[in-house]
N, C-alpha and C. Protein backbone atom coordinates (compact mmCIF):
# COMPACT_ATOMS: atom_id res chain seq x y z
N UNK A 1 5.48 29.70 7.74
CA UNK A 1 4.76 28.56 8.24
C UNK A 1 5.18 27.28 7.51
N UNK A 2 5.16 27.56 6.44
CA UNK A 2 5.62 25.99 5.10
C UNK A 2 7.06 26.01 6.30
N UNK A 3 7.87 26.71 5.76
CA UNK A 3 9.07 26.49 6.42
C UNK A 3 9.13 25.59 7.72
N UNK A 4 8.68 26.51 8.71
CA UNK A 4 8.58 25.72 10.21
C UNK A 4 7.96 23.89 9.90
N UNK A 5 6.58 24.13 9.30
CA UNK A 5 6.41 22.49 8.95
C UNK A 5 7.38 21.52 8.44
N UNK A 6 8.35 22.48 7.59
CA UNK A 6 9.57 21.48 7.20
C UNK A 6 10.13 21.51 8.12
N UNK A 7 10.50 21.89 9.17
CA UNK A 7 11.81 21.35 10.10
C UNK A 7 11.13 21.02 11.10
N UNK A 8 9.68 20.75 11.24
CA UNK A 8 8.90 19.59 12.42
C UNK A 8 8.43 18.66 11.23
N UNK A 9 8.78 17.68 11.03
CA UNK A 9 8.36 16.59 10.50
C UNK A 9 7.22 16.09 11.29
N UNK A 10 7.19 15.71 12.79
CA UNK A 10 6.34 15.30 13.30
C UNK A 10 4.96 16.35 12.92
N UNK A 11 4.93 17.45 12.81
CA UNK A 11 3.96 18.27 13.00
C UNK A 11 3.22 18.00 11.20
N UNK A 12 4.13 17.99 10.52
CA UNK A 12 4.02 17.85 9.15
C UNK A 12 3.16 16.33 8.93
N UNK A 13 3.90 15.24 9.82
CA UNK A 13 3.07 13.88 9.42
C UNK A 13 1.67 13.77 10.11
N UNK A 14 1.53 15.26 10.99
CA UNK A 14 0.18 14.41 12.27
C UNK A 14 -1.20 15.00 11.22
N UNK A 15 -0.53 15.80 9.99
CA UNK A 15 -1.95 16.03 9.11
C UNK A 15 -2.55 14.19 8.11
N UNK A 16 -1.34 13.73 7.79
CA UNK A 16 -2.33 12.60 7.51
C UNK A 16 -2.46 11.53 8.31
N UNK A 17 -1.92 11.81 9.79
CA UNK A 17 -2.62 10.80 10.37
C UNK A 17 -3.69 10.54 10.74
N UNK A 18 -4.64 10.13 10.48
CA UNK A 18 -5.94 10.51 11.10
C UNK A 18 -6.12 10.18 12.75
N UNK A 19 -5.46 8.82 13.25
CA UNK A 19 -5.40 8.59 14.50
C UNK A 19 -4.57 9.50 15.55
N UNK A 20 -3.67 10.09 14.91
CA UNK A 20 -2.91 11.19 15.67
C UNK A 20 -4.02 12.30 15.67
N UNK A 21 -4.81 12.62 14.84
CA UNK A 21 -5.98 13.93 14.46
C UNK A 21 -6.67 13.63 15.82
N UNK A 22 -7.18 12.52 15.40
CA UNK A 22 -8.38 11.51 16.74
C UNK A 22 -8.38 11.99 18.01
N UNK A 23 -6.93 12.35 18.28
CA UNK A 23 -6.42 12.09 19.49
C UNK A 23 -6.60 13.54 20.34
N UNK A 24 -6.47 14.50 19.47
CA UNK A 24 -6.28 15.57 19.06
C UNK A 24 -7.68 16.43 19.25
N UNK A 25 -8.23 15.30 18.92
CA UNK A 25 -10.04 15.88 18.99
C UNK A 25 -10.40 16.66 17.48
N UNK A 26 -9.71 16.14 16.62
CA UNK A 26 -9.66 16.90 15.29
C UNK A 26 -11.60 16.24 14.96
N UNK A 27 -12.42 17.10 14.24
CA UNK A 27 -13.67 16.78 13.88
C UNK A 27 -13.79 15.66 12.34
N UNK A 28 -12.42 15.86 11.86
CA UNK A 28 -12.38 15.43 10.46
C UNK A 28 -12.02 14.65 10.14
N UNK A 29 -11.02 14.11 11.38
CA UNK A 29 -9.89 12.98 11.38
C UNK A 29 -11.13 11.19 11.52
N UNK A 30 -11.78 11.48 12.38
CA UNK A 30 -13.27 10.36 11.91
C UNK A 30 -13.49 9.97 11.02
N UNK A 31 -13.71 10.71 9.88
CA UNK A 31 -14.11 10.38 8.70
C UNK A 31 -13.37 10.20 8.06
N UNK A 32 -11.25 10.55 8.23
CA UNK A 32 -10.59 9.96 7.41
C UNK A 32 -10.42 8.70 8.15
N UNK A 33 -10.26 8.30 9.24
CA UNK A 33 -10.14 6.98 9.67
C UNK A 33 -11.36 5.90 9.64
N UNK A 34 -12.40 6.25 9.40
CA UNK A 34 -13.40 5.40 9.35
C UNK A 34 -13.18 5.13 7.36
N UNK A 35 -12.78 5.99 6.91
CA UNK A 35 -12.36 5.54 5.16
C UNK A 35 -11.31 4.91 5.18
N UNK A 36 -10.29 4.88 6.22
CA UNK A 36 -9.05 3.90 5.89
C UNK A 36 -9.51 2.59 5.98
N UNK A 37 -10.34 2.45 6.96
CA UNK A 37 -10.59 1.08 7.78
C UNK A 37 -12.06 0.30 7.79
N UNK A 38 -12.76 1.17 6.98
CA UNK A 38 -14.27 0.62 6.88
C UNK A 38 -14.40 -0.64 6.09
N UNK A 39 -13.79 -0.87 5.30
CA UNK A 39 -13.78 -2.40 4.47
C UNK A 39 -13.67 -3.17 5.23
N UNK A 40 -12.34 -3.13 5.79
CA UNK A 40 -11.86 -4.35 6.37
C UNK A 40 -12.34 -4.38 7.87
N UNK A 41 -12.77 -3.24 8.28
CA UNK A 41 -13.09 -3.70 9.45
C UNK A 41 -15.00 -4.45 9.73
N UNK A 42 -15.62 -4.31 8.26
CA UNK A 42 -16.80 -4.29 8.52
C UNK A 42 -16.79 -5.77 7.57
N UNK A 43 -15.84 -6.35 7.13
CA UNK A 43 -15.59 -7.46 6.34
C UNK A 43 -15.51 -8.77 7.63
N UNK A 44 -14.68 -8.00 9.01
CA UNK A 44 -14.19 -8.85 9.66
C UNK A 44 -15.73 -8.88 10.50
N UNK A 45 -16.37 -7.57 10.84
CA UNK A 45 -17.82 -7.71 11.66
C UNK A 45 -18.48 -9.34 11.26
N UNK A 46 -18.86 -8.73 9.88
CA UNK A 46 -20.13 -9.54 9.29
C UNK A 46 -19.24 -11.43 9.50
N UNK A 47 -18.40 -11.32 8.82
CA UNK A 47 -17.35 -12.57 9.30
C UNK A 47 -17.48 -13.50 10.79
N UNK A 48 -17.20 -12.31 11.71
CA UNK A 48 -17.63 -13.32 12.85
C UNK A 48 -19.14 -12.97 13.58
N UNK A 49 -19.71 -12.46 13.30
CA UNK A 49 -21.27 -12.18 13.65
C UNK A 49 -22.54 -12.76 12.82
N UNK A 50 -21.86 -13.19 11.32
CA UNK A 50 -22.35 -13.52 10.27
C UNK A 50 -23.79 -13.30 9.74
N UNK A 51 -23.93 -11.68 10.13
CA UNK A 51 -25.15 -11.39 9.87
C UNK A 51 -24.70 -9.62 9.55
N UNK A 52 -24.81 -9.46 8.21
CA UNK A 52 -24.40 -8.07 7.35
C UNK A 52 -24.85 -6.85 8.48
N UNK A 53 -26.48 -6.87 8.72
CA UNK A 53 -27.41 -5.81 9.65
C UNK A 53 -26.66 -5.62 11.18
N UNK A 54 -26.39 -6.73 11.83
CA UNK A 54 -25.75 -6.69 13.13
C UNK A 54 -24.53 -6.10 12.57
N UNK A 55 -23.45 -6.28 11.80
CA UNK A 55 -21.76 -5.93 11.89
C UNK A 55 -22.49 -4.56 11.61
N UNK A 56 -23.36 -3.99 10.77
CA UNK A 56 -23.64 -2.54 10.66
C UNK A 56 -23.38 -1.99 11.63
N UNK A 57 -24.61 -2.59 12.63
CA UNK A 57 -24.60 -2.12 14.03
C UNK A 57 -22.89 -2.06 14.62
N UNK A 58 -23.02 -3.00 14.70
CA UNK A 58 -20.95 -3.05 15.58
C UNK A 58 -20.57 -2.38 15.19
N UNK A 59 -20.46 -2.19 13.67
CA UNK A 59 -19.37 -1.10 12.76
C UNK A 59 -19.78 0.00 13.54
N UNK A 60 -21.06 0.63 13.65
CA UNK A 60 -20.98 1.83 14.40
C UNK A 60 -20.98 1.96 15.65
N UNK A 61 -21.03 0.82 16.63
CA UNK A 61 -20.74 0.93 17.76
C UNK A 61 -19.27 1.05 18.12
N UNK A 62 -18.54 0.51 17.06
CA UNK A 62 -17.25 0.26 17.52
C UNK A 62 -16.24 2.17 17.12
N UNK A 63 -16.81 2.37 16.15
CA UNK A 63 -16.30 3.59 16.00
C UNK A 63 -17.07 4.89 17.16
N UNK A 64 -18.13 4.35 17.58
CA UNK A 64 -18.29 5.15 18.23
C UNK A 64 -17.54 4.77 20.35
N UNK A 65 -17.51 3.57 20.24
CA UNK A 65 -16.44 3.39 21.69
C UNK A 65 -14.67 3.92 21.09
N UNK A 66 -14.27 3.69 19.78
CA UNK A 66 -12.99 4.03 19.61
C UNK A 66 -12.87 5.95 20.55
N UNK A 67 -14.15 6.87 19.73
CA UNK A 67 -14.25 8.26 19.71
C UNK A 67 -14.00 8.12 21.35
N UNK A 68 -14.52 7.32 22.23
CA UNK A 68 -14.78 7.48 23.59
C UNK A 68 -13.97 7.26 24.50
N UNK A 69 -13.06 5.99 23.75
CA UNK A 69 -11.85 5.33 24.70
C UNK A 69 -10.63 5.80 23.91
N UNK A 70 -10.75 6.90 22.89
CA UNK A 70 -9.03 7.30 22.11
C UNK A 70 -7.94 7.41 22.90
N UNK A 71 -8.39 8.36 24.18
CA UNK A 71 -7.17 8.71 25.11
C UNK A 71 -6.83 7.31 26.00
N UNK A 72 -6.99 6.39 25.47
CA UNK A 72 -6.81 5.05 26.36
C UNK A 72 -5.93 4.74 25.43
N UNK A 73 -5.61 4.61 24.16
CA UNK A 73 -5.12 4.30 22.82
C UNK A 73 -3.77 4.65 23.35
N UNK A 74 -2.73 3.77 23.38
CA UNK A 74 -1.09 4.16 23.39
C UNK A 74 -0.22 4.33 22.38
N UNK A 75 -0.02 5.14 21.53
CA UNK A 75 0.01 5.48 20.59
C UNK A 75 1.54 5.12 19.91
N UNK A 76 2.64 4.22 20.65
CA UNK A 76 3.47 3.61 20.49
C UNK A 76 3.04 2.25 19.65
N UNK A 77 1.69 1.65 20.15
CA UNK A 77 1.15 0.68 19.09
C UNK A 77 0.52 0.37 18.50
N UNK A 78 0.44 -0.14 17.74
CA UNK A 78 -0.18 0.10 16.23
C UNK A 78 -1.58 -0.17 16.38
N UNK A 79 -2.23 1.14 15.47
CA UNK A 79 -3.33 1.33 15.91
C UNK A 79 -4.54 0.37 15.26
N UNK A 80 -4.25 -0.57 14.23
CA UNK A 80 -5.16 -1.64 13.64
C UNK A 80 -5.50 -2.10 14.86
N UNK A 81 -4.91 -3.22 15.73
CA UNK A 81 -5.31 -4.17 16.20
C UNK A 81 -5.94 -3.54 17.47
N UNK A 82 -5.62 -2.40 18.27
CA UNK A 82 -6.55 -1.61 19.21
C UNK A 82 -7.85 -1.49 18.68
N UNK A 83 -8.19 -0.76 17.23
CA UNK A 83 -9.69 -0.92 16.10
C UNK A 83 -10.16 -2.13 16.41
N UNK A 84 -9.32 -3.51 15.74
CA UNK A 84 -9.78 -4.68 15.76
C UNK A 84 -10.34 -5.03 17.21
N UNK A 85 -9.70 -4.82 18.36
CA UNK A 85 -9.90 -5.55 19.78
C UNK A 85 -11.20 -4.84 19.97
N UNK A 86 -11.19 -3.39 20.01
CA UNK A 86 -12.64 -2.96 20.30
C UNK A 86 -14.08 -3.49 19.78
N UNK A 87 -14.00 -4.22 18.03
CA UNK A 87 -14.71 -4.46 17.28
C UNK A 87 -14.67 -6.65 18.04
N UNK A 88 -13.82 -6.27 18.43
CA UNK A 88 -13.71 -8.27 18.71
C UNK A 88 -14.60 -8.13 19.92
N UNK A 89 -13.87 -7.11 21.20
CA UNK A 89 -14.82 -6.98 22.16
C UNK A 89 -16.60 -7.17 21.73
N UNK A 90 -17.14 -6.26 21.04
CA UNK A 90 -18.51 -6.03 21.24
C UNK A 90 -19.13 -7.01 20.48
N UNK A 91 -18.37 -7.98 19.27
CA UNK A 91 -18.83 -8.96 18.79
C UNK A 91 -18.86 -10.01 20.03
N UNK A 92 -18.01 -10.30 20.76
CA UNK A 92 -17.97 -11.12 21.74
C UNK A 92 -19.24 -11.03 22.67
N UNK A 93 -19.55 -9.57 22.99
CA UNK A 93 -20.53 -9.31 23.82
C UNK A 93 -22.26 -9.70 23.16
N UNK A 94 -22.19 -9.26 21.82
CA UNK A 94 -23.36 -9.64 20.71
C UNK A 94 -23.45 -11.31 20.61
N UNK A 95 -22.27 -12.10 20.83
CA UNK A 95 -22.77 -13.42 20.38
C UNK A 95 -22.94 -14.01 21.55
N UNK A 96 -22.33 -13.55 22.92
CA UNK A 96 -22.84 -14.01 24.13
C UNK A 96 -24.64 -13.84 24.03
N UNK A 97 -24.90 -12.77 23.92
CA UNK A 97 -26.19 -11.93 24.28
C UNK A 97 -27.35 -13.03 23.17
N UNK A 98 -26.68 -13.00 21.74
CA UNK A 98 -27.47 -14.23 20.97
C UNK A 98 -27.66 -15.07 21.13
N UNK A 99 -26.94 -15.98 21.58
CA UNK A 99 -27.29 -17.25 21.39
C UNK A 99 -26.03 -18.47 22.01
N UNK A 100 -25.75 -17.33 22.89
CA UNK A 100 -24.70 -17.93 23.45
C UNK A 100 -23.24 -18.64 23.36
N UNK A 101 -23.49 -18.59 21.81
CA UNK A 101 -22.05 -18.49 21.39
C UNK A 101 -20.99 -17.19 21.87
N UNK A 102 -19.95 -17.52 21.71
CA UNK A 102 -18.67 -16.87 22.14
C UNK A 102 -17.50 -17.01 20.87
N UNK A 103 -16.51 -16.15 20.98
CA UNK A 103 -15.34 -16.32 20.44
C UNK A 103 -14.22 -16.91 21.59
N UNK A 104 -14.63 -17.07 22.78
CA UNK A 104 -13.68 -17.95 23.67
C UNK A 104 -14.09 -19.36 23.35
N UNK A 105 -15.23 -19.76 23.17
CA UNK A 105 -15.70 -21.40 23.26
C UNK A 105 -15.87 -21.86 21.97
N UNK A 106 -15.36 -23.18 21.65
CA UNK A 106 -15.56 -24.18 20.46
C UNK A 106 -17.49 -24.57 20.88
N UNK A 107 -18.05 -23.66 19.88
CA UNK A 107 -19.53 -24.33 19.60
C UNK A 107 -19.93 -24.27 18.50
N UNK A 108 -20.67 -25.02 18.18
CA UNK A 108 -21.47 -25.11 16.88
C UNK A 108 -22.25 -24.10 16.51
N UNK A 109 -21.83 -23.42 15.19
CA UNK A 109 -22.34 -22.50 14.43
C UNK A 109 -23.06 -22.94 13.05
N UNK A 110 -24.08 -21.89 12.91
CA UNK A 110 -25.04 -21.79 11.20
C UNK A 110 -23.68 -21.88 10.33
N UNK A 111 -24.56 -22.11 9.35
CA UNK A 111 -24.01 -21.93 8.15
C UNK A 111 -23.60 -20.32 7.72
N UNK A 112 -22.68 -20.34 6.61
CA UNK A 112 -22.58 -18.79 6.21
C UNK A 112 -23.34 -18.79 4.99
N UNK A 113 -24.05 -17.86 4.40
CA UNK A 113 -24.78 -18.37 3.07
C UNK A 113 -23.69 -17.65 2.38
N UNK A 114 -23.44 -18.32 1.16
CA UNK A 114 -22.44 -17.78 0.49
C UNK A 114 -22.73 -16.42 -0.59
N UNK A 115 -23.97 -16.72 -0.63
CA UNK A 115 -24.27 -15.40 -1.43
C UNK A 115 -24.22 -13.88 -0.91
N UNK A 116 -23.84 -13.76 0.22
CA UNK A 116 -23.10 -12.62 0.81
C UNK A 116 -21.88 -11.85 0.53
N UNK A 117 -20.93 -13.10 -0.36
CA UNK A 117 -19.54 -12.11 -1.21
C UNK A 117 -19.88 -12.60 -2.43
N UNK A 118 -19.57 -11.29 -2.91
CA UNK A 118 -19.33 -10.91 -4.17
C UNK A 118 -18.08 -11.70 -5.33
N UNK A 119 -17.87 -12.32 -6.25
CA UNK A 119 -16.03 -12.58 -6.46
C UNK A 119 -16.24 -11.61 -7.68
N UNK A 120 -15.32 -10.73 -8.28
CA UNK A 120 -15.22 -10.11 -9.21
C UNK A 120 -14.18 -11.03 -9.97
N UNK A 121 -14.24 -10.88 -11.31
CA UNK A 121 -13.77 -11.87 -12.12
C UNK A 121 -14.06 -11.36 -13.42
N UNK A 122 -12.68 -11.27 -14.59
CA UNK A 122 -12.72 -11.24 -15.80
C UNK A 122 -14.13 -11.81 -16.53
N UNK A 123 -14.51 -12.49 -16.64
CA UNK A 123 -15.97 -13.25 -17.34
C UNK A 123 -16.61 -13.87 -16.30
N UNK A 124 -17.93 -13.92 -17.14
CA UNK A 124 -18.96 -14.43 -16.15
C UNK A 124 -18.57 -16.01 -15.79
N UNK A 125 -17.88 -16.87 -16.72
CA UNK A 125 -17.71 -18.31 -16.23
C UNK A 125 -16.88 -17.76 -14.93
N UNK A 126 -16.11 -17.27 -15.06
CA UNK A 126 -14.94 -17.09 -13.81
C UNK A 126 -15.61 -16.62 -12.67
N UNK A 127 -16.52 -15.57 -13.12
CA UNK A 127 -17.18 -15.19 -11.79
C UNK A 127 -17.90 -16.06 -11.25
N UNK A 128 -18.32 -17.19 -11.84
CA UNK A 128 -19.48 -18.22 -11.51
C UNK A 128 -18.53 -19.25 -10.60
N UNK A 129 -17.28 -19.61 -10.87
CA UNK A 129 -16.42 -20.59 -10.97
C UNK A 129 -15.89 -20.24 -9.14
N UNK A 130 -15.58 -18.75 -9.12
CA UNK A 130 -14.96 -17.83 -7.93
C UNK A 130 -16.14 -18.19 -7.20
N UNK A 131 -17.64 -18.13 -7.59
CA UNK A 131 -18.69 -17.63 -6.54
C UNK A 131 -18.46 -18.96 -6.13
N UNK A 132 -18.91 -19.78 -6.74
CA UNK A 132 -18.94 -21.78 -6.30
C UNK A 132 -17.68 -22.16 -5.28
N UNK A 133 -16.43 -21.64 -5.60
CA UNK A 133 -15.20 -21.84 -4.64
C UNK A 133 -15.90 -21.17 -2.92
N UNK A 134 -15.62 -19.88 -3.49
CA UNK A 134 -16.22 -18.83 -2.20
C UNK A 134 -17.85 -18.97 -1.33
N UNK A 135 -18.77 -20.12 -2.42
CA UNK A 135 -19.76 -20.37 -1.14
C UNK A 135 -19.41 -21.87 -0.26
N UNK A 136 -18.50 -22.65 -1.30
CA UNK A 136 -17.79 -23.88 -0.40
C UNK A 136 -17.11 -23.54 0.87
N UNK A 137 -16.23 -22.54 0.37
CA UNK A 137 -14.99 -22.22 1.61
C UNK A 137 -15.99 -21.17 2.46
N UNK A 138 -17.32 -20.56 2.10
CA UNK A 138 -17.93 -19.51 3.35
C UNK A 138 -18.78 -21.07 3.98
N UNK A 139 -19.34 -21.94 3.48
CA UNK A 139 -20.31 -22.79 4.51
C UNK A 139 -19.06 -23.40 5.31
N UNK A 140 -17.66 -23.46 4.72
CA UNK A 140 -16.98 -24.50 5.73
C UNK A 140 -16.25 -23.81 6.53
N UNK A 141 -16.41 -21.94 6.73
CA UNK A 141 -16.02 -20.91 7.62
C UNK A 141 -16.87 -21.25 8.29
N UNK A 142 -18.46 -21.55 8.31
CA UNK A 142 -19.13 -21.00 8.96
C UNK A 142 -19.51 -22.04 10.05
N UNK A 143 -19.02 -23.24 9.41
CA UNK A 143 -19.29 -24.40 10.41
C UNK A 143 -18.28 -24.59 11.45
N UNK A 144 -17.48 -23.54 11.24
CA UNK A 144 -16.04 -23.38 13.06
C UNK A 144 -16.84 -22.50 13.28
N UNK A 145 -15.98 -23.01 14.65
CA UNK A 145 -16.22 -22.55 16.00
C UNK A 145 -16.17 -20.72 15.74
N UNK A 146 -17.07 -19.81 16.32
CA UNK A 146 -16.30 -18.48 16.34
C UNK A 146 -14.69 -17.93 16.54
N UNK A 147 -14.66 -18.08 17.33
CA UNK A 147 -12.92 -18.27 17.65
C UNK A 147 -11.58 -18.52 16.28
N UNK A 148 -12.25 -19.77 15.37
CA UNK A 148 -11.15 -20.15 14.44
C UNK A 148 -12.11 -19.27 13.52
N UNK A 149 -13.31 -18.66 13.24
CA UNK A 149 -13.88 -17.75 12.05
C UNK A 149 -13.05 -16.33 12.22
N UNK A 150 -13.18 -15.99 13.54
CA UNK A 150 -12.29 -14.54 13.80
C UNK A 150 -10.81 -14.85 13.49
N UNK A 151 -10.08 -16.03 13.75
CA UNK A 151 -8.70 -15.96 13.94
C UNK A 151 -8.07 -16.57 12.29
N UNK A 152 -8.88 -17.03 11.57
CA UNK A 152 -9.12 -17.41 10.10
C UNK A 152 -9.27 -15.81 9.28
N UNK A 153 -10.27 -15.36 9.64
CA UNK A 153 -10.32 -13.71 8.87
C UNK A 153 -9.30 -12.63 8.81
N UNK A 154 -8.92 -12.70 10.84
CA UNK A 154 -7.75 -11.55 10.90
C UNK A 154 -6.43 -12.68 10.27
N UNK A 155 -6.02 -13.38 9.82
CA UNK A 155 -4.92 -14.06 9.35
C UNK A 155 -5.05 -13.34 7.90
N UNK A 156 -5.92 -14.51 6.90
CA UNK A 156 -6.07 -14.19 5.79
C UNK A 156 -6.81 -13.33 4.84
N UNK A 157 -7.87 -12.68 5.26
CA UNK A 157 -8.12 -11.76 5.13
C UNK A 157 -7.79 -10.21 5.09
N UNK A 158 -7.07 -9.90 6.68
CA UNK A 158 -6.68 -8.88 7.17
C UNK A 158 -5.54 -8.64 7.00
N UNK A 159 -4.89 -9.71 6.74
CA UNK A 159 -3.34 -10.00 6.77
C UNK A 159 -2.32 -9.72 7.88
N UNK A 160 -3.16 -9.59 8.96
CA UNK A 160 -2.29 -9.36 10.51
C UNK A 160 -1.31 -10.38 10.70
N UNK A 161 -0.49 -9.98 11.82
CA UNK A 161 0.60 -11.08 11.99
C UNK A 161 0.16 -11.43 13.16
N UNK A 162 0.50 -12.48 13.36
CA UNK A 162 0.20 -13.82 14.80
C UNK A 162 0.37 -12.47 15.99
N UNK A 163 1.29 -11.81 16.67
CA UNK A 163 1.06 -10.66 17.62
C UNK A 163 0.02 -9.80 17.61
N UNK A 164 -0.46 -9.11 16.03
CA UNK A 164 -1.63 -8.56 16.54
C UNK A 164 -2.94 -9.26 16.49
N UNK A 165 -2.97 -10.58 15.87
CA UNK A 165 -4.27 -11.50 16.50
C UNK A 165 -4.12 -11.57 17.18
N UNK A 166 -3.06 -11.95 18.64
CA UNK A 166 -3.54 -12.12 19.44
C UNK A 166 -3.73 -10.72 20.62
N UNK A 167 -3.22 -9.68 20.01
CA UNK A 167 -3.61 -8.82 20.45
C UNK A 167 -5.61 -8.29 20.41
N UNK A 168 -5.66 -8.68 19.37
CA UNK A 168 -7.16 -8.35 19.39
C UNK A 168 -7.96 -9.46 19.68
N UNK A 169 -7.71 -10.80 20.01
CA UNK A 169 -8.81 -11.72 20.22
C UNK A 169 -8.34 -11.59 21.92
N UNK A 170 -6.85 -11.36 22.26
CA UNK A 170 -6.83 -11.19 23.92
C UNK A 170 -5.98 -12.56 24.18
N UNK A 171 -5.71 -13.39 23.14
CA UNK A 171 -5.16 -14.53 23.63
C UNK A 171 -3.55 -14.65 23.56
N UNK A 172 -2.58 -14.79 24.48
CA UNK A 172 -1.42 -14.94 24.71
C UNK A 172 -0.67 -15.26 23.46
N UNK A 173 0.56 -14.86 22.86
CA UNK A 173 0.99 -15.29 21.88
C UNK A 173 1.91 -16.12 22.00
N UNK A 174 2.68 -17.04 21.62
CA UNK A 174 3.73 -17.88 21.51
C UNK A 174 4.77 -17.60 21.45
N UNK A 175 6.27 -17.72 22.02
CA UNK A 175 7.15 -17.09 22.10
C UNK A 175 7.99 -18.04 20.89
């Protein structure tokens, strides 16, 4: 058996894939893909929903439409920004349903309170110094439009490239 796994490589790599597992209907592969991707994907929730309790919610709505729509998943591309689009979708649908904001329309948004991130930092001046930077730059996230908060997060945050933002916000990319 070792043997045969060595001369299928493919068969050999689909144990740590978890999205290949997914696909597969593996029971276990969930819980390794919800550990690859739970930071960042629940970093980007609260980010454009700007409320910790709601991205909860999304976070588990969205893993639970991934479980539902996997066999829709084309597995030629990369499977972040399919995660991301599903999680952009239902935020889109949550801020319609609120208050009528959107991630398609420039409108006026709350504030972000900054005491929501954490900065870790060698000493407490530094940590104090990081928090004061990070509640400036979260109130002046929070005063764009949804649209530039989502397309601001998956940039620098997420570190996606311009194709898969616009793969997950849906908007055409630039040639």
């Amino acid at each position: 058996m070792i043997v045969a796994a060595a001369m299928n490589p493919e068969a050999w790599g689909d144990r740590s894939d978890p999205v290949a597992r997914l696909r597969r209907g593996d029971p276990d592969a969930l819980t390794a893909a919800i550990l690859r991707y739970q930071h960042r994907l629940f970093r980007y929730l609260v980010r454009v929903v700007q409320d910790p309790v709601t991205a909860e919610d999304l976070f588990q709505q969205t893993w639970l439409l991934v479980l539902e729509k996997i066999g829709r998943y084309d597995a030629r591309r990369s499977f972040e920004p399919w995660l991301f689009s599903v999680a952009h979708n239902l935020a889109i649908d949550f801020l319609r349903r609120r208050r009528g904001e959107s991630l398609d329309w420039d409108n006026d948004s709350g504030a972000l309170a900054g005491d929501r991130f954490a900065s870790p930092g060698p000493d407490a001046l530094e940590r104090l110094l990081d928090f004061e930077r990070m509640s400036l730059l979260a109130a002046c996230l929070g005063e764009l439009p949804a649209i530039h908060r989502e397309v601001l997060t998956l940039r620098f945050e997420e570190g996606m490239k311009l194709e898969e933002i616009a793969d997950v916000s849906g908007v055409p990319s630039q040639p």
